[in-house]
C-alpha atoms as a PDB file:
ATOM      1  CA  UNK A   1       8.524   1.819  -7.312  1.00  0.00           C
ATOM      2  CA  UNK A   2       5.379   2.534  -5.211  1.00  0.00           C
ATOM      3  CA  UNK A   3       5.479   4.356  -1.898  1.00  0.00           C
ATOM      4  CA  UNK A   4       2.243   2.762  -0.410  1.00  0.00           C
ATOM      5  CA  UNK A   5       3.382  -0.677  -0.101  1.00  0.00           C
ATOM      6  CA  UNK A   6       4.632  -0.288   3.804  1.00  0.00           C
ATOM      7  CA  UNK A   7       1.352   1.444   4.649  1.00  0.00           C
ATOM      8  CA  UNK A   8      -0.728  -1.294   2.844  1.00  0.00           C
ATOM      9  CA  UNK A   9       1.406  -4.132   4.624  1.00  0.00           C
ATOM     10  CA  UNK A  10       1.223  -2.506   8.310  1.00  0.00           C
ATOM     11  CA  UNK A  11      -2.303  -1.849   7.953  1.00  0.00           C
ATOM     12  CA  UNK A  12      -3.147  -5.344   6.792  1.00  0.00           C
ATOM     13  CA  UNK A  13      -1.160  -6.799   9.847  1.00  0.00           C
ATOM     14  CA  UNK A  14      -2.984  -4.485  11.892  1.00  0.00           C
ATOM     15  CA  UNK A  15      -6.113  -6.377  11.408  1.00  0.00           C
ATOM     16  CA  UNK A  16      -4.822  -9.950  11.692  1.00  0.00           C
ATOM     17  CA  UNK A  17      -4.889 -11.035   7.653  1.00  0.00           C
ATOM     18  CA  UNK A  18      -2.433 -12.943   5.441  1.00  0.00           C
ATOM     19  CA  UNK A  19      -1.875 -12.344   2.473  1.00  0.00           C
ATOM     20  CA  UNK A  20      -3.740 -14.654   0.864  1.00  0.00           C
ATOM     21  CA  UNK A  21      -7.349 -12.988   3.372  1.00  0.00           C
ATOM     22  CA  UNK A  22      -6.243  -9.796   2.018  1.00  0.00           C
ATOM     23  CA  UNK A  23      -5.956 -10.980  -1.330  1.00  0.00           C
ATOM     24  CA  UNK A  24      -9.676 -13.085  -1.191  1.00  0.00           C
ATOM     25  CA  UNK A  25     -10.996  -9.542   0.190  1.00  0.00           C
ATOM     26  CA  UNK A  26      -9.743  -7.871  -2.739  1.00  0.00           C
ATOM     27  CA  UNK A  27     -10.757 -10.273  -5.328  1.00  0.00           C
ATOM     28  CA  UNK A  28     -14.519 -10.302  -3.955  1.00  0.00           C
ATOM     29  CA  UNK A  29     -14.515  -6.754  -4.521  1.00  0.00           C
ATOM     30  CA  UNK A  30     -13.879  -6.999  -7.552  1.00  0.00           C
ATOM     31  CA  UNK A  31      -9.518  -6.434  -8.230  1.00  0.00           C
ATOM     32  CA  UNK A  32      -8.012  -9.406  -9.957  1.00  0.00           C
ATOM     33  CA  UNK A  33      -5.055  -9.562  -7.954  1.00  0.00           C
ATOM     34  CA  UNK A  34      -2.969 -12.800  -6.840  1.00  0.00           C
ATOM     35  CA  UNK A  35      -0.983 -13.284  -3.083  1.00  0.00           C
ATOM     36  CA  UNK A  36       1.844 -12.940  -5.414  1.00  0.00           C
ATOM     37  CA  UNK A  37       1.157  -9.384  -6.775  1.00  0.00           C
ATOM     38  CA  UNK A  38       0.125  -8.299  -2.877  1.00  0.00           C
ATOM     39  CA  UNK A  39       3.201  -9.345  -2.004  1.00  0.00           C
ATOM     40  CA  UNK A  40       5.553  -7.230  -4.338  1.00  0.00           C
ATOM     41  CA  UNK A  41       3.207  -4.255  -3.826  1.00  0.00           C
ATOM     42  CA  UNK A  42       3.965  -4.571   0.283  1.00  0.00           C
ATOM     43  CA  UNK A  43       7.717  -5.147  -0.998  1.00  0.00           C
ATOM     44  CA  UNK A  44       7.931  -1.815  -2.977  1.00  0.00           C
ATOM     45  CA  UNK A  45       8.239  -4.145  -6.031  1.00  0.00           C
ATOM     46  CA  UNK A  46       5.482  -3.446  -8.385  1.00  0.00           C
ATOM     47  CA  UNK A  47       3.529  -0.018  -9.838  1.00  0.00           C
ATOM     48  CA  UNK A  48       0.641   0.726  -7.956  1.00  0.00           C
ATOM     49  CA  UNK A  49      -2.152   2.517 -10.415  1.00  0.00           C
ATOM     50  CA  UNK A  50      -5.020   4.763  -9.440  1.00  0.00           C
ATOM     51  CA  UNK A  51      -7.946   1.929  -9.358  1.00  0.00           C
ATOM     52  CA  UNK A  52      -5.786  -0.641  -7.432  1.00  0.00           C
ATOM     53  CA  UNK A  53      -4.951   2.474  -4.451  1.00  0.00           C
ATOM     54  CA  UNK A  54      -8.873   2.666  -4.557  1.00  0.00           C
ATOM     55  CA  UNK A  55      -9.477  -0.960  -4.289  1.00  0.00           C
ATOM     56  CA  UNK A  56      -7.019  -1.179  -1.632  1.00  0.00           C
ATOM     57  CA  UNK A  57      -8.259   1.591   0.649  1.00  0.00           C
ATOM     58  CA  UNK A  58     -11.849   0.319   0.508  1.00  0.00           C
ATOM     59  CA  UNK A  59     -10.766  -3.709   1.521  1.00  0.00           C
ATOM     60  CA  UNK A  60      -9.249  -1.662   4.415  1.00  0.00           C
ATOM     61  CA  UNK A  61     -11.586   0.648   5.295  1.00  0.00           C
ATOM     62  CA  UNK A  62      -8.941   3.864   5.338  1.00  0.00           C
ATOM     63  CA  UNK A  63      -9.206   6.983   3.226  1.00  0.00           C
ATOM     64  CA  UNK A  64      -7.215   6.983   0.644  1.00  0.00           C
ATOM     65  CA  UNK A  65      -4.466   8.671   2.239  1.00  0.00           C
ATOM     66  CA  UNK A  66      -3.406   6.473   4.779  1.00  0.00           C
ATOM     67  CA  UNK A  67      -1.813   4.429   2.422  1.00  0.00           C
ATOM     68  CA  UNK A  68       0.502   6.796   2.120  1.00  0.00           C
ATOM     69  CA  UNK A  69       3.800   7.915   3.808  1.00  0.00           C
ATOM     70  CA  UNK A  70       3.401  10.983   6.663  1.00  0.00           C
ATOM     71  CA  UNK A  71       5.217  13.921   6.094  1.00  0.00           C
ATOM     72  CA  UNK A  72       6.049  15.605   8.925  1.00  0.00           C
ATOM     73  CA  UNK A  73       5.308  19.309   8.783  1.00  0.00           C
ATOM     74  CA  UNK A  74       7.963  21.389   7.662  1.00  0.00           C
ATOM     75  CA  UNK A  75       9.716  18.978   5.465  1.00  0.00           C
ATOM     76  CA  UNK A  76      10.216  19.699   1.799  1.00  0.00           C
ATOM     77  CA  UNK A  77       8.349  17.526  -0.753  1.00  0.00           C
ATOM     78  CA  UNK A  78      11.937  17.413  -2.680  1.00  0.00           C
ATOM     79  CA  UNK A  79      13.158  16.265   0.332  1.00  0.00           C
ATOM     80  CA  UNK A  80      10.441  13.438   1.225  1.00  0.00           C
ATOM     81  CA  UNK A  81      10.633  11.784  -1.576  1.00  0.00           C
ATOM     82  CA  UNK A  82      14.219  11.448  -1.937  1.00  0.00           C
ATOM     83  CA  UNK A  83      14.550   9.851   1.284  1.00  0.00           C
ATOM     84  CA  UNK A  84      11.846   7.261   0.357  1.00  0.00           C
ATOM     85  CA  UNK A  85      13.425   6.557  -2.464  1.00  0.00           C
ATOM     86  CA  UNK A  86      16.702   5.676  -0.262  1.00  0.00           C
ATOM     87  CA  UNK A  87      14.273   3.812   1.904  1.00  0.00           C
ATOM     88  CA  UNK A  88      13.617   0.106   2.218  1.00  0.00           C
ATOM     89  CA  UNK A  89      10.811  -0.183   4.495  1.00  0.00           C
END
């Protein structure tokens, strides 16, 4: 399970693109990726690894972590990431 796929799908809808825009942004840069794949990241549905996080941060223009979850202050990491793992986003 991957915990960026909300972030990645909010942020993509933020600036107007389908799938299928994102994906063509992607795959000029360089990420062999299909609308398929982009989808089951979004969904929480497949393994995100280091170079696609990169990839994905620079089609959207956001350090690296704002595709992540916020953690409020005070909460416990333990804590966090059992919740998003309870979480369907």
């Amino acid at each position: 399970m991957n915990n960026i796929g909300p972030q990645v799908r909010r942020l993509r809808n933020a600036r107007g693109w389908s799938q299928s825009i994102f994906t063509a942004k992607l795959q000029i840069l360089g990420l062999e990726i299909s609308r398929s794949s982009l989808s089951k990241i979004e969904a929480r549905l497949n393994y995100v690894d280091d170079t696609t996080i990169l990839y994905l941060a620079e089609a959207l223009r956001v350090p690296i972590q704002d595709l992540f979850p916020q953690r409020q202050a005070g909460n416990r990491l333990r804590e966090f990431l059992e919740k998003l793992n309870r979480t369907r986003f």
